[in-house]
N, C-alpha and C. Protein backbone atom coordinates (compact mmCIF):
# COMPACT_ATOMS: atom_id res chain seq x y z
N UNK A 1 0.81 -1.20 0.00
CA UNK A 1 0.00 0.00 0.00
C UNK A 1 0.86 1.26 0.00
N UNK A 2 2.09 0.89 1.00
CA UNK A 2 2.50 2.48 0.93
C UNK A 2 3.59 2.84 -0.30
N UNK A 3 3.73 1.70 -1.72
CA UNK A 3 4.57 1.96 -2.66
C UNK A 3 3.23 2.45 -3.08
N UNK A 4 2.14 2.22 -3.67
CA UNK A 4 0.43 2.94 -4.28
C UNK A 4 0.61 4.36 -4.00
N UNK A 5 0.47 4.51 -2.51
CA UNK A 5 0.81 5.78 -2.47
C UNK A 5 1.52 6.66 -2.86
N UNK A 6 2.75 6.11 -2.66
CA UNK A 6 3.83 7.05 -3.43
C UNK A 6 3.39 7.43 -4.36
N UNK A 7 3.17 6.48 -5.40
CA UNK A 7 3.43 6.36 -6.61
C UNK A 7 2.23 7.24 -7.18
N UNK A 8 1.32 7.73 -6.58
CA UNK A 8 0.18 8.29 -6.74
C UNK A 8 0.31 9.94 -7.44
N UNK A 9 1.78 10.37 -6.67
CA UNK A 9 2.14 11.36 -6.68
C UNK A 9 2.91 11.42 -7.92
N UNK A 10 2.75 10.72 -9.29
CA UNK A 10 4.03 10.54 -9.82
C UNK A 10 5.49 10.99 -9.43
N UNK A 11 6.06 10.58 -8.82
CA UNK A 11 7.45 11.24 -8.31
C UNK A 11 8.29 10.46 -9.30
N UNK A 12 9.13 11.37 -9.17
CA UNK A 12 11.17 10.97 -9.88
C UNK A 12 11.63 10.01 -8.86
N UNK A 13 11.76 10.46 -7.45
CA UNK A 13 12.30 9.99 -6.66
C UNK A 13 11.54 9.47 -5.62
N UNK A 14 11.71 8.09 -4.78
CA UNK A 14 10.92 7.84 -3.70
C UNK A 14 11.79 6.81 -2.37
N UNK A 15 12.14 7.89 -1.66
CA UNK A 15 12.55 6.89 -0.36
C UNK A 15 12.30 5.73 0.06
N UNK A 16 12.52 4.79 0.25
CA UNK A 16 12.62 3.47 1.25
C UNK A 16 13.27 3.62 2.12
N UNK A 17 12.75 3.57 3.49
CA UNK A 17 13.47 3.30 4.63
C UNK A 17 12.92 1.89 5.39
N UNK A 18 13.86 1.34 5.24
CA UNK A 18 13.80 -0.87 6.07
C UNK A 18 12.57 -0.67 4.88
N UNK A 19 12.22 -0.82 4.10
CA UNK A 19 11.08 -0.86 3.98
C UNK A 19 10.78 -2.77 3.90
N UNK A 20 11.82 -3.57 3.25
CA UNK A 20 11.77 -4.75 3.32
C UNK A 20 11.85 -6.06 4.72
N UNK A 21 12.56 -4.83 5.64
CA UNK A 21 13.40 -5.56 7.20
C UNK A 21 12.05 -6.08 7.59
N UNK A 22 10.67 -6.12 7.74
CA UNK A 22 9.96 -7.15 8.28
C UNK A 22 9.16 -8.26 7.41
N UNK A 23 9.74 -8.28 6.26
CA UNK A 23 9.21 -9.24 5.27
C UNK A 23 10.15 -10.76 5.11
N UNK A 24 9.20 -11.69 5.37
CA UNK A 24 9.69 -12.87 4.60
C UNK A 24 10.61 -13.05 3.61
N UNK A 25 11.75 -13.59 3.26
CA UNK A 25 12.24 -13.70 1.95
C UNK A 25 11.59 -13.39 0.74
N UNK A 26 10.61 -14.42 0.68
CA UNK A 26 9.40 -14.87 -0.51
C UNK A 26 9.31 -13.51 -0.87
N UNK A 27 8.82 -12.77 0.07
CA UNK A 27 7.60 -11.52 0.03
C UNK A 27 9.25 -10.39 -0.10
N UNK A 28 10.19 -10.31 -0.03
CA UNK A 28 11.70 -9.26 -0.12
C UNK A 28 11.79 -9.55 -1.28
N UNK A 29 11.49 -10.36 -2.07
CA UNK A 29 11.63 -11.06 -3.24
C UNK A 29 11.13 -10.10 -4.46
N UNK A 30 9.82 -10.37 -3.98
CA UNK A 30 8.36 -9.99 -4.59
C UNK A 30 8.55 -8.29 -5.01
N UNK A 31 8.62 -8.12 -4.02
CA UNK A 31 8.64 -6.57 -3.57
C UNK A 31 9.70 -5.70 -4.25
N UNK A 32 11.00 -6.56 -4.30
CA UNK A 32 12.61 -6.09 -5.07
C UNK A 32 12.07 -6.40 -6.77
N UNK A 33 11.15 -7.16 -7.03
CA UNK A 33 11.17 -7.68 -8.48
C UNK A 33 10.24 -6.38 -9.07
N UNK A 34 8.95 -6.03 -8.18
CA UNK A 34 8.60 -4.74 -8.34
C UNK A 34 8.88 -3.46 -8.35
N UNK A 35 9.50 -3.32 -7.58
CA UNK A 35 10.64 -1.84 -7.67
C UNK A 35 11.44 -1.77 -8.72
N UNK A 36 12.15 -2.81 -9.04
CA UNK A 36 12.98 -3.04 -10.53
C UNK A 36 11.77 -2.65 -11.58
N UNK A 37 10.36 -3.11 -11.45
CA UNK A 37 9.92 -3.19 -12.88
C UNK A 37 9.50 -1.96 -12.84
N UNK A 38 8.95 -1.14 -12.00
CA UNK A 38 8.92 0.21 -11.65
C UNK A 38 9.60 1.25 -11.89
N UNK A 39 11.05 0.99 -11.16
CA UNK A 39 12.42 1.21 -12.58
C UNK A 39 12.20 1.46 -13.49
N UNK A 40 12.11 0.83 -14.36
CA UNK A 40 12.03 0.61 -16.16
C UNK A 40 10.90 1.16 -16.50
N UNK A 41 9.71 0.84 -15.80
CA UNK A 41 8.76 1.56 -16.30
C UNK A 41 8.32 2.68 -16.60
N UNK A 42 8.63 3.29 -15.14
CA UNK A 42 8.46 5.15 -14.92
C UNK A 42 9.80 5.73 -14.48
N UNK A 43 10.57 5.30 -15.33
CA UNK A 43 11.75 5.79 -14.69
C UNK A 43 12.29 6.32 -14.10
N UNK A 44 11.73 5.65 -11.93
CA UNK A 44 11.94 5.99 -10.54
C UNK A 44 13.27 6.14 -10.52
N UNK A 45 13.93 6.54 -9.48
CA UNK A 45 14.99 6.30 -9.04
C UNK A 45 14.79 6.34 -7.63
N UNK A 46 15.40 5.86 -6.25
CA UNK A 46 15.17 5.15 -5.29
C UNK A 46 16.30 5.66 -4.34
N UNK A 47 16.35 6.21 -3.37
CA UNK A 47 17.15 6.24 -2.07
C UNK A 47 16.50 5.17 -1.03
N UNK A 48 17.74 4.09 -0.93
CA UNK A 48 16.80 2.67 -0.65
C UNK A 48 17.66 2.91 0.60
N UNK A 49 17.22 2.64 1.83
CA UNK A 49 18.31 2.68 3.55
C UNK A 49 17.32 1.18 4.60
N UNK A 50 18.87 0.74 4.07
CA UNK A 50 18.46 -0.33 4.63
C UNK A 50 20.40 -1.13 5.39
N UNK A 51 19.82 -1.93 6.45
CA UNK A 51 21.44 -2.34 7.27
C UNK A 51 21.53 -3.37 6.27
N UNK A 52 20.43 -4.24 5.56
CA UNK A 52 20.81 -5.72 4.48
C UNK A 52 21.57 -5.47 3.30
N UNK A 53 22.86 -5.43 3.56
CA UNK A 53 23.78 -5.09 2.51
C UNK A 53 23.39 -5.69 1.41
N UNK A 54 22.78 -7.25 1.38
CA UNK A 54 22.38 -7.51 0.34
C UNK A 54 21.63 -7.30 -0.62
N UNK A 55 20.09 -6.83 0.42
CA UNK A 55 19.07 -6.27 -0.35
C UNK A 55 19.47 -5.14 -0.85
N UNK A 56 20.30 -4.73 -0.67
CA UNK A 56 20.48 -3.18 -0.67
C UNK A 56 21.36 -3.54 -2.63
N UNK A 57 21.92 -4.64 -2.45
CA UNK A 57 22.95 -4.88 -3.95
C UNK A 57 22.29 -5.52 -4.35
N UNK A 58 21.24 -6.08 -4.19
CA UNK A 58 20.25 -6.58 -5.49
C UNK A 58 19.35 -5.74 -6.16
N UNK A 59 19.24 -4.38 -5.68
CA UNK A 59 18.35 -3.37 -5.85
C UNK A 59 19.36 -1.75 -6.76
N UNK A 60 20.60 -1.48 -6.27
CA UNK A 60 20.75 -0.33 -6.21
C UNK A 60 22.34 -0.15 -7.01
N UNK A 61 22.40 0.59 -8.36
CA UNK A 61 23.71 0.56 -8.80
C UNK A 61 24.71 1.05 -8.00
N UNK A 62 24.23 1.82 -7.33
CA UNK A 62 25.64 2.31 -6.53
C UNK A 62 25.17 2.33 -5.04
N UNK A 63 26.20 2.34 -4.27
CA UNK A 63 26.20 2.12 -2.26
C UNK A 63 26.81 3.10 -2.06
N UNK A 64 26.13 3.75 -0.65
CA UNK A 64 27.03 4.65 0.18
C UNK A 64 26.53 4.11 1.11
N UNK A 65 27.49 3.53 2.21
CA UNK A 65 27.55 3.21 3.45
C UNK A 65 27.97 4.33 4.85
N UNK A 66 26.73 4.55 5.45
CA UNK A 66 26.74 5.06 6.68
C UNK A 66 27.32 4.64 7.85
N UNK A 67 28.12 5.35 8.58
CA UNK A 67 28.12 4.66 10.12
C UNK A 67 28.14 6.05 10.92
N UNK A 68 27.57 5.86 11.81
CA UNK A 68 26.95 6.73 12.94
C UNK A 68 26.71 8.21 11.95
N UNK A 69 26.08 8.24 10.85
CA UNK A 69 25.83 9.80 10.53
C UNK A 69 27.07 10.03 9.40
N UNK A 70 28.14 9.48 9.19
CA UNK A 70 28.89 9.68 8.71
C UNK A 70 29.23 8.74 7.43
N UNK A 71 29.22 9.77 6.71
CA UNK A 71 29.49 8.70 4.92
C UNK A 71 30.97 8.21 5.02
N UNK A 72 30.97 6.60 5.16
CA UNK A 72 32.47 6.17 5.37
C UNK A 72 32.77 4.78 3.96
N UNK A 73 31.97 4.96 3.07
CA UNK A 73 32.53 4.72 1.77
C UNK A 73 30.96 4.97 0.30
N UNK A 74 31.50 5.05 -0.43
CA UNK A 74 30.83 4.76 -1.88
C UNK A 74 31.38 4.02 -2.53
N UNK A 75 30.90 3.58 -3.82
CA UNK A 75 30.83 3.40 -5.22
C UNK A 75 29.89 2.42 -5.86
N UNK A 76 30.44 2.00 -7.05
CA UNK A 76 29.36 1.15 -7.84
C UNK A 76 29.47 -0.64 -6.82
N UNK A 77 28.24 -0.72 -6.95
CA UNK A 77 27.75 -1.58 -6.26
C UNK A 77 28.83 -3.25 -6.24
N UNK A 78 29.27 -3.41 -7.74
CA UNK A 78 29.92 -4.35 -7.78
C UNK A 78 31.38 -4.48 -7.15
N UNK A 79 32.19 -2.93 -7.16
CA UNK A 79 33.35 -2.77 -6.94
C UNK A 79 32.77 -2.93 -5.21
N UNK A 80 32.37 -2.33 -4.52
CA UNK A 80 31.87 -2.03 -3.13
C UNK A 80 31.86 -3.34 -2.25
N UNK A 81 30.83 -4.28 -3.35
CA UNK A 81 30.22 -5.53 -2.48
C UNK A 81 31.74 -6.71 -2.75
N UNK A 82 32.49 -6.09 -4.01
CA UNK A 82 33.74 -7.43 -4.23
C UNK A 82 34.80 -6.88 -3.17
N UNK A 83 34.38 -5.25 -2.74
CA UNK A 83 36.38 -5.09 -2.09
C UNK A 83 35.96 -4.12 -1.02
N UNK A 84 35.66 -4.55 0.13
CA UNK A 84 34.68 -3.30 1.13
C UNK A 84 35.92 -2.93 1.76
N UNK A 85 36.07 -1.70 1.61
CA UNK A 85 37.77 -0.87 2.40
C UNK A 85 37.16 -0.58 3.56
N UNK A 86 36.50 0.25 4.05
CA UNK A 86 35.87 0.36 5.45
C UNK A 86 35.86 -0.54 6.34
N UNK A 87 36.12 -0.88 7.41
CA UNK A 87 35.64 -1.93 8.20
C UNK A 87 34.15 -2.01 9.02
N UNK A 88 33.10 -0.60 8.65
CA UNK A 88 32.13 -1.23 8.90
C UNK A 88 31.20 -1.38 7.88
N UNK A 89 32.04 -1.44 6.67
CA UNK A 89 31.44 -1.76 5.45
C UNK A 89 31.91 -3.39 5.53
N UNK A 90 32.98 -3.87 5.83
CA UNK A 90 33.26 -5.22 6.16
C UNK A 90 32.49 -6.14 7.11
N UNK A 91 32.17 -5.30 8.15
CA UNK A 91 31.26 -5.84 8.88
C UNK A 91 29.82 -6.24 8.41
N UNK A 92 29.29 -5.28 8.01
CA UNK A 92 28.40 -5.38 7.32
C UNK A 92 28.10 -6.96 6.19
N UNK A 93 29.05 -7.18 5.85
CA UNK A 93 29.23 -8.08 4.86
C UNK A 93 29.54 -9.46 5.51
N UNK A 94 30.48 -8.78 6.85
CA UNK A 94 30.52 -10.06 7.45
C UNK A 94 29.41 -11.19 7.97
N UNK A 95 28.10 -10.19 8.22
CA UNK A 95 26.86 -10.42 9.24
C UNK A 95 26.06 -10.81 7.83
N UNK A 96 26.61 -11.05 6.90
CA UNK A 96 25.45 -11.60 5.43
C UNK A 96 26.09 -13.19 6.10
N UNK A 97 24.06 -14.01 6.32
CA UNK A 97 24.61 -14.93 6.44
C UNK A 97 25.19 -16.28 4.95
N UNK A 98 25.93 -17.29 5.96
CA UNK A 98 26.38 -18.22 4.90
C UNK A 98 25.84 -19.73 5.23
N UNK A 99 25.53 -19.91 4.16
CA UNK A 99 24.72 -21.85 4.66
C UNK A 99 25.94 -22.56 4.04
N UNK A 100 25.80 -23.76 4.67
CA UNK A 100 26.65 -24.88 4.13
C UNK A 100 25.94 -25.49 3.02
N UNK A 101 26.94 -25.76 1.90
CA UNK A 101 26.41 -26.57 0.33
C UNK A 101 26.04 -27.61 0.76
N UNK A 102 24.60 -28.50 -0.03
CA UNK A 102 24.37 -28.99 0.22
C UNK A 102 24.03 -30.05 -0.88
N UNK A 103 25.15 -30.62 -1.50
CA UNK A 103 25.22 -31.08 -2.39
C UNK A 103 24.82 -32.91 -3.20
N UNK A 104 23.77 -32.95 -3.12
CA UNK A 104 23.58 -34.52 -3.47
C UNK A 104 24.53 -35.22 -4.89
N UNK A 105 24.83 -36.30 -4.32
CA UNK A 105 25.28 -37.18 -5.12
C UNK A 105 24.81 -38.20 -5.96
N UNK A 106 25.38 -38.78 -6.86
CA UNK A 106 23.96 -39.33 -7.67
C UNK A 106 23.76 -40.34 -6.92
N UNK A 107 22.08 -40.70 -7.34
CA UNK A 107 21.77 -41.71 -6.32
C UNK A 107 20.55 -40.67 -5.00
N UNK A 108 21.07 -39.77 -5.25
CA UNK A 108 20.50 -39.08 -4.04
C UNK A 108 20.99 -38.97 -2.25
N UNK A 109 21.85 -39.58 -2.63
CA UNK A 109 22.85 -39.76 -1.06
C UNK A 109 23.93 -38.31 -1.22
N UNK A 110 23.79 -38.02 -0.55
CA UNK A 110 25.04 -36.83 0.65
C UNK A 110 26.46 -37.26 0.75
C-alpha cells in the first residue's frame, strides 16, 4: 500500500526506509522484483536505507555506506560488495549470512 501511495504522486524519486526488514524472503523477493519493474517503467529512481547489505545490492547501482551519521565509503555496487575498504562496510558483509552446500550425489545420497 504504501509503494500505491507514493506512486500516486508521480514522483522521480521515492525513499525506502527498512522498507523490506519485516518481510519474509518470498515476500523481499516480490517486492525487489517490483521496484525493478517500476524502474524501467516510470523511470523511478530510489534512495533505498536499509542495514541488508544484500538487499540493498540486489536493488541499487551504486552504495554509500553510513556509520553513525557519517558517509564512510561509496561506489558502484559491484566494486563495493567485491572489495569493502571500510571496516564497517566489512562488517556489514561479514553479518550476510552463509549456509553450508548442500550437495547430493547421484543416487540421491550426501
Amino acid at each position: 500500500m504504501c509503494i500505491a501511495r507514493a506512486l500516486v504522486a508521480n514522483p522521480e524519486l521515492i525513499i525506502l526506509d527498512e522498507c523490506l526488514s519485516a518481510l519474509d524472503v518470498s515476500v523481499q523477493a516480490q517486492v525487489i522484483e517490483l521496484l525493478q519493474s517500476l524502474h524501467k517503467s516510470r523511470k523511478l529512481s530510489y534512495l533505498f536505507i536499509s542495514h541488508d547489505i544484500t538487499v540493498v545490492a540486489s536493488i541499487c547501482k551504486r552504495i554509500l555506506v553510513m556509520h553513525e551519521g557519517v558517509l564512510v565509503e561509496q561506489g558502484r555496487t559491484s566494486e563495493l560488495m567485491g572489495n569493502p575498504q571500510h571496516p564497517y562496510t566489512q562488517s556489514l558483509m561479514a553479518d550476510v549470512p552463509q549456509y553450508p552446500s548442500f550437495v547430493l550425489e547421484e543416487g540421491g545420497k550426501k
